[in-house]
PDB file of N, CA and C in Angstrom:
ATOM      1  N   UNK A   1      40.285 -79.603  21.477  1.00  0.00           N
ATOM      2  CA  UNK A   1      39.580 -79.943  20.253  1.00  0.00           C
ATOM      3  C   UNK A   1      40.555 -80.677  19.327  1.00  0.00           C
ATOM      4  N   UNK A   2      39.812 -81.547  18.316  1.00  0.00           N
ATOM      5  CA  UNK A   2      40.905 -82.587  17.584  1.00  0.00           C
ATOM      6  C   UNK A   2      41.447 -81.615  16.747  1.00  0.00           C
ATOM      7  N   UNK A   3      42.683 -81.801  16.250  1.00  0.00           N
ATOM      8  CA  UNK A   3      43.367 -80.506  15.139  1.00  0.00           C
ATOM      9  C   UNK A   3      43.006 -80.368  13.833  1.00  0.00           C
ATOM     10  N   UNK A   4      42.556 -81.567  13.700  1.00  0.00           N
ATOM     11  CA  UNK A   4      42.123 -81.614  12.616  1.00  0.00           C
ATOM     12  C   UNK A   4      40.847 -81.207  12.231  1.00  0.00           C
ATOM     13  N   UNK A   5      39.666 -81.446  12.823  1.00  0.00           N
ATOM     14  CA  UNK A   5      38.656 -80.483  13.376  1.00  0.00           C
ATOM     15  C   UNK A   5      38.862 -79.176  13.183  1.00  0.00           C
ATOM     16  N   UNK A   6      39.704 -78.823  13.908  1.00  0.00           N
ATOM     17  CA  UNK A   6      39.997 -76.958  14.205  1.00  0.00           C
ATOM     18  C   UNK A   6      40.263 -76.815  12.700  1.00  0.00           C
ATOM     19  N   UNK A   7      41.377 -77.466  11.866  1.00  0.00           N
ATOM     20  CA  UNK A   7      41.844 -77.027  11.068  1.00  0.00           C
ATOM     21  C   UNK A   7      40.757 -77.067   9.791  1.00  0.00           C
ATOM     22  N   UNK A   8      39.966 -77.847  10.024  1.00  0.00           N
ATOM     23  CA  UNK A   8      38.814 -77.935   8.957  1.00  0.00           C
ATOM     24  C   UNK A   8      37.839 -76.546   9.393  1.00  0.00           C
ATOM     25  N   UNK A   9      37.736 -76.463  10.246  1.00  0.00           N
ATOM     26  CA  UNK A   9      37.019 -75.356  10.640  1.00  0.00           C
ATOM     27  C   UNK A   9      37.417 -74.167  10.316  1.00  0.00           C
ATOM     28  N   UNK A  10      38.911 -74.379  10.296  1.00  0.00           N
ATOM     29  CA  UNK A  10      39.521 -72.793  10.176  1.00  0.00           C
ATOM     30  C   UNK A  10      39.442 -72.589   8.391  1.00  0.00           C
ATOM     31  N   UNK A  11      39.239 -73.487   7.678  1.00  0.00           N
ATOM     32  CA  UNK A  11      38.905 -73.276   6.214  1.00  0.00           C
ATOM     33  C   UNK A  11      37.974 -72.934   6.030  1.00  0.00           C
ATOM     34  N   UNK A  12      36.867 -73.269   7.011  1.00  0.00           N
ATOM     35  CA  UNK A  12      35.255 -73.204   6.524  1.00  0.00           C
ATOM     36  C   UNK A  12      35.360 -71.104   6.886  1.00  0.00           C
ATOM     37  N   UNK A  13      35.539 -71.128   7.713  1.00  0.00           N
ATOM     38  CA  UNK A  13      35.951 -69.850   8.319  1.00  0.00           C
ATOM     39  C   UNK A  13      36.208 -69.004   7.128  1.00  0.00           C
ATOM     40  N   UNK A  14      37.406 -69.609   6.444  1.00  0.00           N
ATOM     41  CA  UNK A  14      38.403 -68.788   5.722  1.00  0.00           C
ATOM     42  C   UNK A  14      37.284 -68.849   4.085  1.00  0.00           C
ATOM     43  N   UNK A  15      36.900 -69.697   4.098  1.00  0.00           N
ATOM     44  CA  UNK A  15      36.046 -69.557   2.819  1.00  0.00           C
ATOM     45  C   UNK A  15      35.110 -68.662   2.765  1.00  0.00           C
ATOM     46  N   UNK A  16      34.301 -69.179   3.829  1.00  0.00           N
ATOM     47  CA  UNK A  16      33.026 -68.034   4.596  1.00  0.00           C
ATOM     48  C   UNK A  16      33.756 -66.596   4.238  1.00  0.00           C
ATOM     49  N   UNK A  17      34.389 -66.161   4.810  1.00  0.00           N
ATOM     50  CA  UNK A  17      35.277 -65.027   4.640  1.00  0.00           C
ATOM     51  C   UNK A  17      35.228 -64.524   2.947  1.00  0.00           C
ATOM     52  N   UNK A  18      35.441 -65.392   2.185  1.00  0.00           N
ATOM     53  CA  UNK A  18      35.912 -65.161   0.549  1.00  0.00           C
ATOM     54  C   UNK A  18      34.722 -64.823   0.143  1.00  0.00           C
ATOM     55  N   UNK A  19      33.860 -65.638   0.481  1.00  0.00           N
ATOM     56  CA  UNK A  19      32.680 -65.314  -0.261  1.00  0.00           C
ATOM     57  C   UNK A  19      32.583 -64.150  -0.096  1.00  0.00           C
ATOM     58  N   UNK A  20      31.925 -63.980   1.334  1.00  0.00           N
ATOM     59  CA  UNK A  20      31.210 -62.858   2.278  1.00  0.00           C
ATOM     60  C   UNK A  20      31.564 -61.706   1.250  1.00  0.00           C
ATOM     61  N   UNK A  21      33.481 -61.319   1.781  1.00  0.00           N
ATOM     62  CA  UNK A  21      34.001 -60.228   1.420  1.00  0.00           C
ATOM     63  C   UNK A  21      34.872 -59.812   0.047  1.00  0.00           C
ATOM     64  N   UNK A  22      34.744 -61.311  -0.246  1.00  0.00           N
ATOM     65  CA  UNK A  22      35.920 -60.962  -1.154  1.00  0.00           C
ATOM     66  C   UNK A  22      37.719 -60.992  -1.184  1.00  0.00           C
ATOM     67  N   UNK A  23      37.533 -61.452   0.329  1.00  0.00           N
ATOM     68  CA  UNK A  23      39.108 -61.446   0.547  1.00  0.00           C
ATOM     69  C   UNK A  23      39.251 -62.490   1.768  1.00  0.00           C
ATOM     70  N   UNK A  24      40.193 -62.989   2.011  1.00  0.00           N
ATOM     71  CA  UNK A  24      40.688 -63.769   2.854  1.00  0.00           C
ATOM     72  C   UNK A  24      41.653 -63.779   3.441  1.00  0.00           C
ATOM     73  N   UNK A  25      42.262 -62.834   4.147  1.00  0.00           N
ATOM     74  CA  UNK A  25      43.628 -62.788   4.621  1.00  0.00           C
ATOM     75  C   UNK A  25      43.243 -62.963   6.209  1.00  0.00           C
ATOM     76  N   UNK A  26      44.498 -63.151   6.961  1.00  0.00           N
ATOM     77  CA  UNK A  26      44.293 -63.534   8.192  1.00  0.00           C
ATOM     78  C   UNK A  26      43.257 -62.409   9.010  1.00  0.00           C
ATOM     79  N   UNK A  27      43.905 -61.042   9.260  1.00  0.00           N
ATOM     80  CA  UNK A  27      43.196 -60.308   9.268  1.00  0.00           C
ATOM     81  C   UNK A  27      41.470 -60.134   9.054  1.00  0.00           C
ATOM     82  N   UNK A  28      41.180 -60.153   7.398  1.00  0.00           N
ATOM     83  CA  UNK A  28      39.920 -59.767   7.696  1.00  0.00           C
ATOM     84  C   UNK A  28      38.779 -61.357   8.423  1.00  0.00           C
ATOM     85  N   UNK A  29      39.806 -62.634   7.856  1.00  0.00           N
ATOM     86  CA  UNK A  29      39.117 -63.933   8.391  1.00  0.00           C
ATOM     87  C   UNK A  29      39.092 -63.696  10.274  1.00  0.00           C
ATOM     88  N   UNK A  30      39.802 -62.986  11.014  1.00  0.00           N
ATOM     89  CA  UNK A  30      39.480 -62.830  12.270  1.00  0.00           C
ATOM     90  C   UNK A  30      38.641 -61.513  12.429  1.00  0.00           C
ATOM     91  N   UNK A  31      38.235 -60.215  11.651  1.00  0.00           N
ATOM     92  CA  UNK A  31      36.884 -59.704  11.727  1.00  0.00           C
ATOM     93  C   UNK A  31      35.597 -60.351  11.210  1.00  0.00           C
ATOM     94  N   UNK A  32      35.373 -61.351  10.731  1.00  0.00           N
ATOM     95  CA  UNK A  32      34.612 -62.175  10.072  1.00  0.00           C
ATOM     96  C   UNK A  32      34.707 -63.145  11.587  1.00  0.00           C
ATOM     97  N   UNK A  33      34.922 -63.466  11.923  1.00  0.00           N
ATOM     98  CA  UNK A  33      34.950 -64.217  13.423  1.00  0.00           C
ATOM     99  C   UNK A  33      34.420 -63.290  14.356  1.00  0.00           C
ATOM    100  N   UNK A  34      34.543 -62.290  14.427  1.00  0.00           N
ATOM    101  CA  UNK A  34      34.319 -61.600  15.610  1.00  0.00           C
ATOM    102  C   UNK A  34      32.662 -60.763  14.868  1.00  0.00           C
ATOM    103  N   UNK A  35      32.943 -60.016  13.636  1.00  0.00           N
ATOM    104  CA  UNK A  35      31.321 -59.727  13.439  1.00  0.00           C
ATOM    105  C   UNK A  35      30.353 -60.668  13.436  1.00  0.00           C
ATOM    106  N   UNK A  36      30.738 -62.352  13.394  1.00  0.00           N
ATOM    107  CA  UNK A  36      29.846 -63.418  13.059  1.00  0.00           C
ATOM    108  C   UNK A  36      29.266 -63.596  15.050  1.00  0.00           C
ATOM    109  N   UNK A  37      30.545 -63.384  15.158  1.00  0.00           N
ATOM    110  CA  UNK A  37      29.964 -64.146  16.937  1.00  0.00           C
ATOM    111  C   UNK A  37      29.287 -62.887  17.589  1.00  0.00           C
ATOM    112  N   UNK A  38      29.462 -61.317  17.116  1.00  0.00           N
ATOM    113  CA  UNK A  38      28.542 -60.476  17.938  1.00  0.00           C
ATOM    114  C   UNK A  38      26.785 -60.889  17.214  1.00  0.00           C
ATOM    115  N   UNK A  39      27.392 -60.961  15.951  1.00  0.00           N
ATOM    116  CA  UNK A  39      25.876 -61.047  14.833  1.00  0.00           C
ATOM    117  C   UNK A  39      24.744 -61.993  15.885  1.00  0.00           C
ATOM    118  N   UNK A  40      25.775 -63.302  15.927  1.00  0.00           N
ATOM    119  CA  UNK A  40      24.446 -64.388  16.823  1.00  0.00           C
ATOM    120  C   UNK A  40      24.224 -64.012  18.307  1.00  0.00           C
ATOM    121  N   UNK A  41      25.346 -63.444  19.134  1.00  0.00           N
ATOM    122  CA  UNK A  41      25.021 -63.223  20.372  1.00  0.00           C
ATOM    123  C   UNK A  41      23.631 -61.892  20.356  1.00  0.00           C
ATOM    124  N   UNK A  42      23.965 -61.126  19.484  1.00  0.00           N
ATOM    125  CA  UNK A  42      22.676 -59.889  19.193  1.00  0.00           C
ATOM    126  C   UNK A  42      21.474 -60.387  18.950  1.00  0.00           C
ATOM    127  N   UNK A  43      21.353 -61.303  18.044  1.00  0.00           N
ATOM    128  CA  UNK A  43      19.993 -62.048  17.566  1.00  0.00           C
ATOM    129  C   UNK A  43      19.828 -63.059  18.859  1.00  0.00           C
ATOM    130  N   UNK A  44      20.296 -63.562  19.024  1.00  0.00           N
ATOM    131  CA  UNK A  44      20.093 -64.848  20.345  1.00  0.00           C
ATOM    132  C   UNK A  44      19.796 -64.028  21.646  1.00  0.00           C
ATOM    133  N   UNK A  45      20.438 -63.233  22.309  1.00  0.00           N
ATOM    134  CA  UNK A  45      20.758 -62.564  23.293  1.00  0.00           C
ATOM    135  C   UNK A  45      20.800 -60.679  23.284  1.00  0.00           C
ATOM    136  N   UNK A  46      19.653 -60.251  22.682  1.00  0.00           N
ATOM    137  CA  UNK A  46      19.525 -58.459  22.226  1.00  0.00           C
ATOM    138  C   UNK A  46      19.707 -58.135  23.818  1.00  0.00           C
ATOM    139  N   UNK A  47      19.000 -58.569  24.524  1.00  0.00           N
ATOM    140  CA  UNK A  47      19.409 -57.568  26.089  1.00  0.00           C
ATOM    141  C   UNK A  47      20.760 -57.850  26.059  1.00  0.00           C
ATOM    142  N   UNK A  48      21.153 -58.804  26.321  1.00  0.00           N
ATOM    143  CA  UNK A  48      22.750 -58.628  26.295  1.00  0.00           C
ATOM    144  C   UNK A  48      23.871 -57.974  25.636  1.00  0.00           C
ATOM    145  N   UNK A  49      23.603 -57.490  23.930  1.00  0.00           N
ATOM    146  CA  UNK A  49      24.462 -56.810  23.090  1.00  0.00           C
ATOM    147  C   UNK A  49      23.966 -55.400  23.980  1.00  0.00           C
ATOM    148  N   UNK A  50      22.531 -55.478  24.247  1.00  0.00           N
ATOM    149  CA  UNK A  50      22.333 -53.679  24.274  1.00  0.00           C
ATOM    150  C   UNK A  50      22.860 -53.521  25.878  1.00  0.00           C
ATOM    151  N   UNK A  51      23.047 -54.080  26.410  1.00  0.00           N
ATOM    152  CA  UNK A  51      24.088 -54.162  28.021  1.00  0.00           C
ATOM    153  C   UNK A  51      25.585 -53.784  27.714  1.00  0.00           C
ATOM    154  N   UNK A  52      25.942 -54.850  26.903  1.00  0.00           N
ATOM    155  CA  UNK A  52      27.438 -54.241  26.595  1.00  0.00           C
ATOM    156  C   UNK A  52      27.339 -52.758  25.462  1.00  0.00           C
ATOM    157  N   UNK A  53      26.628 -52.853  24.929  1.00  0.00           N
ATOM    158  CA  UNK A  53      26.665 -51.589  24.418  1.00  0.00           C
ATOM    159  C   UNK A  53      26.626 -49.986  25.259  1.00  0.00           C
ATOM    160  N   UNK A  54      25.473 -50.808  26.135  1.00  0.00           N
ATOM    161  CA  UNK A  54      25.827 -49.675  27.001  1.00  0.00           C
ATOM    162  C   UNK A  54      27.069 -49.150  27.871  1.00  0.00           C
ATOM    163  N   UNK A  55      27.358 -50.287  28.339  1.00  0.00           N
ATOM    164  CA  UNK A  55      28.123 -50.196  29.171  1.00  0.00           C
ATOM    165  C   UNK A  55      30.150 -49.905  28.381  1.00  0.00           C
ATOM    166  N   UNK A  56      30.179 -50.445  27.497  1.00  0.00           N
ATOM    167  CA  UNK A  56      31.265 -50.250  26.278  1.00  0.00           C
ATOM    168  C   UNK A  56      31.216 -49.240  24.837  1.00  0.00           C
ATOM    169  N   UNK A  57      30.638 -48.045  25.198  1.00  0.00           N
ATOM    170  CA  UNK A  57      30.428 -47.495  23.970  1.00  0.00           C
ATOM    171  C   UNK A  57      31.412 -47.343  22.738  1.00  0.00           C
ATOM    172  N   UNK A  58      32.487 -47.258  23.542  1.00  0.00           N
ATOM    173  CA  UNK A  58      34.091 -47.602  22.494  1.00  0.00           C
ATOM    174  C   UNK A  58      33.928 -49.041  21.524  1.00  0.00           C
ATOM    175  N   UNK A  59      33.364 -49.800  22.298  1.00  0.00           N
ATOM    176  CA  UNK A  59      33.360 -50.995  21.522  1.00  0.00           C
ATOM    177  C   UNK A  59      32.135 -50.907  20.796  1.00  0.00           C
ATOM    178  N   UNK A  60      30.743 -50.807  21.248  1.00  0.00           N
ATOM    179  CA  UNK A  60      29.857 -50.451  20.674  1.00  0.00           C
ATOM    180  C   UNK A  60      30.217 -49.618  19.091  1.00  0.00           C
ATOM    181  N   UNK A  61      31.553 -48.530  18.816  1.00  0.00           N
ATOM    182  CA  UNK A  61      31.973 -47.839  17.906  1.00  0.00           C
ATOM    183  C   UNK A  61      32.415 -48.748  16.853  1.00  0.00           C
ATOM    184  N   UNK A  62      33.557 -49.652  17.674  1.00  0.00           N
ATOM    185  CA  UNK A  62      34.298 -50.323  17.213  1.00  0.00           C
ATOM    186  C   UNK A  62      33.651 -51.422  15.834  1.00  0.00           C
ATOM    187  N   UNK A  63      32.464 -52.153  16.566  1.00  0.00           N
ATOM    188  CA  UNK A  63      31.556 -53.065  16.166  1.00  0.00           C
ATOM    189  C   UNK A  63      30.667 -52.155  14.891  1.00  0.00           C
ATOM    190  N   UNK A  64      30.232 -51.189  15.410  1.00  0.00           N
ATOM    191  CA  UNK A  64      29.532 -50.660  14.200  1.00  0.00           C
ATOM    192  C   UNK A  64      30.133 -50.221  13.245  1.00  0.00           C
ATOM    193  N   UNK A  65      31.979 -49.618  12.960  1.00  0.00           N
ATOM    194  CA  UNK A  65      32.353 -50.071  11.829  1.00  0.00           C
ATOM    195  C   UNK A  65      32.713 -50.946  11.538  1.00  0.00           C
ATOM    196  N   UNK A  66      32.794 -52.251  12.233  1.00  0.00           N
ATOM    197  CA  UNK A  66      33.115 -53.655  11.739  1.00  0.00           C
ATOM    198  C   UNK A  66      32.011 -53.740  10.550  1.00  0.00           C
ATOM    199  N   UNK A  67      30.673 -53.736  10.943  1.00  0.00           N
ATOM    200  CA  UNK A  67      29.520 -54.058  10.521  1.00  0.00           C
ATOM    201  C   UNK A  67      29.578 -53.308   9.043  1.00  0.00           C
ATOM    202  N   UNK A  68      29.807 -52.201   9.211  1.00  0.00           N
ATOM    203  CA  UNK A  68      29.788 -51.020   8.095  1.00  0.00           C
ATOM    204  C   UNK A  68      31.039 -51.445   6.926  1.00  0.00           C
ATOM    205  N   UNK A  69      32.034 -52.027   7.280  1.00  0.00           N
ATOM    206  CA  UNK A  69      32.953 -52.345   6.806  1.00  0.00           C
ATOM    207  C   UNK A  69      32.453 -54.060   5.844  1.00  0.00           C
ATOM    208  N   UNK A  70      32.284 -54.694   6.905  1.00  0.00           N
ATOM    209  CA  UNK A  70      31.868 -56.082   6.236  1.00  0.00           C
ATOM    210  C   UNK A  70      30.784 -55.699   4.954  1.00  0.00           C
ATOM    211  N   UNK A  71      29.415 -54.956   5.606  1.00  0.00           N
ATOM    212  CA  UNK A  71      28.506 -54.716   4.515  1.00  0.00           C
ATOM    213  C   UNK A  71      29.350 -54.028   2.867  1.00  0.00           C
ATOM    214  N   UNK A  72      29.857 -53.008   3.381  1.00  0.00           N
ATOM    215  CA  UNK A  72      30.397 -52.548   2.135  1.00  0.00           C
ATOM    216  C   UNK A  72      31.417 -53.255   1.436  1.00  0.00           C
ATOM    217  N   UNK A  73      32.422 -54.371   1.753  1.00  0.00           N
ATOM    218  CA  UNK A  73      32.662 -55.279   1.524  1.00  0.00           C
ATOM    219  C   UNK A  73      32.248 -56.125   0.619  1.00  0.00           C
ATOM    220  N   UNK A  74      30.976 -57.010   1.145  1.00  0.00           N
ATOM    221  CA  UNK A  74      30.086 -57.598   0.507  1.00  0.00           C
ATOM    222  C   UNK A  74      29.589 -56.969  -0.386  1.00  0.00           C
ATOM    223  N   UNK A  75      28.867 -55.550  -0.840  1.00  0.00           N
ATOM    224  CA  UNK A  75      28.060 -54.976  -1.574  1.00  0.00           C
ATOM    225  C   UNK A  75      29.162 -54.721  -2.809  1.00  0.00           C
ATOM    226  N   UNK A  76      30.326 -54.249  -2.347  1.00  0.00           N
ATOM    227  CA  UNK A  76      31.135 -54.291  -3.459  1.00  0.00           C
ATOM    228  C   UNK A  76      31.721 -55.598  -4.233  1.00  0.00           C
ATOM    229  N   UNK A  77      31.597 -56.710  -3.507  1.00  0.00           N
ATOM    230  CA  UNK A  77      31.836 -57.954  -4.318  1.00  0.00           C
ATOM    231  C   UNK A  77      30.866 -58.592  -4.755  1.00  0.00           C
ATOM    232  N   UNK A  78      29.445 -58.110  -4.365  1.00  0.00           N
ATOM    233  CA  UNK A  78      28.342 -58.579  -5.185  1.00  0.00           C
ATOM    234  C   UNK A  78      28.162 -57.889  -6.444  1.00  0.00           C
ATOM    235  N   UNK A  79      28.839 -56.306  -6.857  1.00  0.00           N
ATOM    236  CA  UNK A  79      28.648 -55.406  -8.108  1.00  0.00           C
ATOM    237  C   UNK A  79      29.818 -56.056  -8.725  1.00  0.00           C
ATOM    238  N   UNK A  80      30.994 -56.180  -8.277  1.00  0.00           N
ATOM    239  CA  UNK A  80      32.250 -57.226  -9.255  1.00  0.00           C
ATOM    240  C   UNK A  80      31.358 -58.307  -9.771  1.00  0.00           C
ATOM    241  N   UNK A  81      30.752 -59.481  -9.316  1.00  0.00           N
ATOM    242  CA  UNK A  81      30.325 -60.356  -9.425  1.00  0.00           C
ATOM    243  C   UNK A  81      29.123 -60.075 -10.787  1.00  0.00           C
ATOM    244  N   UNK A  82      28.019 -59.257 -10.172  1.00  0.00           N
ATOM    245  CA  UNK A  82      26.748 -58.785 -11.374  1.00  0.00           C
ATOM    246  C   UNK A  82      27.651 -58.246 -12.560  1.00  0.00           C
ATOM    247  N   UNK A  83      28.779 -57.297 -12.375  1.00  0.00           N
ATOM    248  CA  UNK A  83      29.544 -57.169 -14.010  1.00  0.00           C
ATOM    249  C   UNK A  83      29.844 -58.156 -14.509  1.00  0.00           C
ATOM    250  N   UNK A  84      30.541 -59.166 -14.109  1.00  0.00           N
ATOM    251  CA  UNK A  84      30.856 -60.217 -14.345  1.00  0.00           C
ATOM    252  C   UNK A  84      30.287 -60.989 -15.336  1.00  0.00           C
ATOM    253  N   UNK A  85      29.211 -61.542 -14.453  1.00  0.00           N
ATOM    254  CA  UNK A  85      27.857 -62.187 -15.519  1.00  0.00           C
ATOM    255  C   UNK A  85      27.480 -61.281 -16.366  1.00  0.00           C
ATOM    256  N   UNK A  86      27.190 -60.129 -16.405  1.00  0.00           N
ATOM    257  CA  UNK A  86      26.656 -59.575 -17.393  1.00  0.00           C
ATOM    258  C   UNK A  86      27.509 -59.449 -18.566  1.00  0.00           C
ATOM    259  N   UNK A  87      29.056 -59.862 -18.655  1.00  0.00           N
ATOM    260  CA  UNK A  87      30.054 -59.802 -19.532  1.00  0.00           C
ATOM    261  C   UNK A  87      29.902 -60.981 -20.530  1.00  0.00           C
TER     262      UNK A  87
END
């Protein structure tokens, strides 16, 4: 892939990330990669998440506090945000 490409991508990534959560560090921008790509393979492909789920219940764990983590994430930078405006 051109680098420059990648590297534009890896901002869009990293922004996506800011919004979402509120933070952007390398770290949570690669759980934000990985909850984004189970998110579409689940919606695109449900027999398939519920296959590996079955078959990976560790990961199946793993993923559902990703999920739990991102949401609360988000929910807490949407109440920063509503104080905000209301200031």
């Amino acid at each position: 892939m051109n680098p420059q490409v990648q590297s534009e991508f890896e901002a869009l990534v990293e922004k996506f990330t800011e919004l979402l959560t509120g933070h952007s560090s390398p770290e949570m921008v690669e759980k934000i990669k990985m909850w984004s790509v189970y998110s579409h393979i689940h919606r695109s492909m449900p027999a398939l998440t519920s296959h590996w789920n079955q078959a990976h219940p560790e990961g199946k764990a793993a993923i559902r506090e990703l999920f739990e983590e991102v949401r609360s994430l988000n929910l807490e930078l949407k109440e920063r945000n509503k104080s905000t405006e209301q200031e």
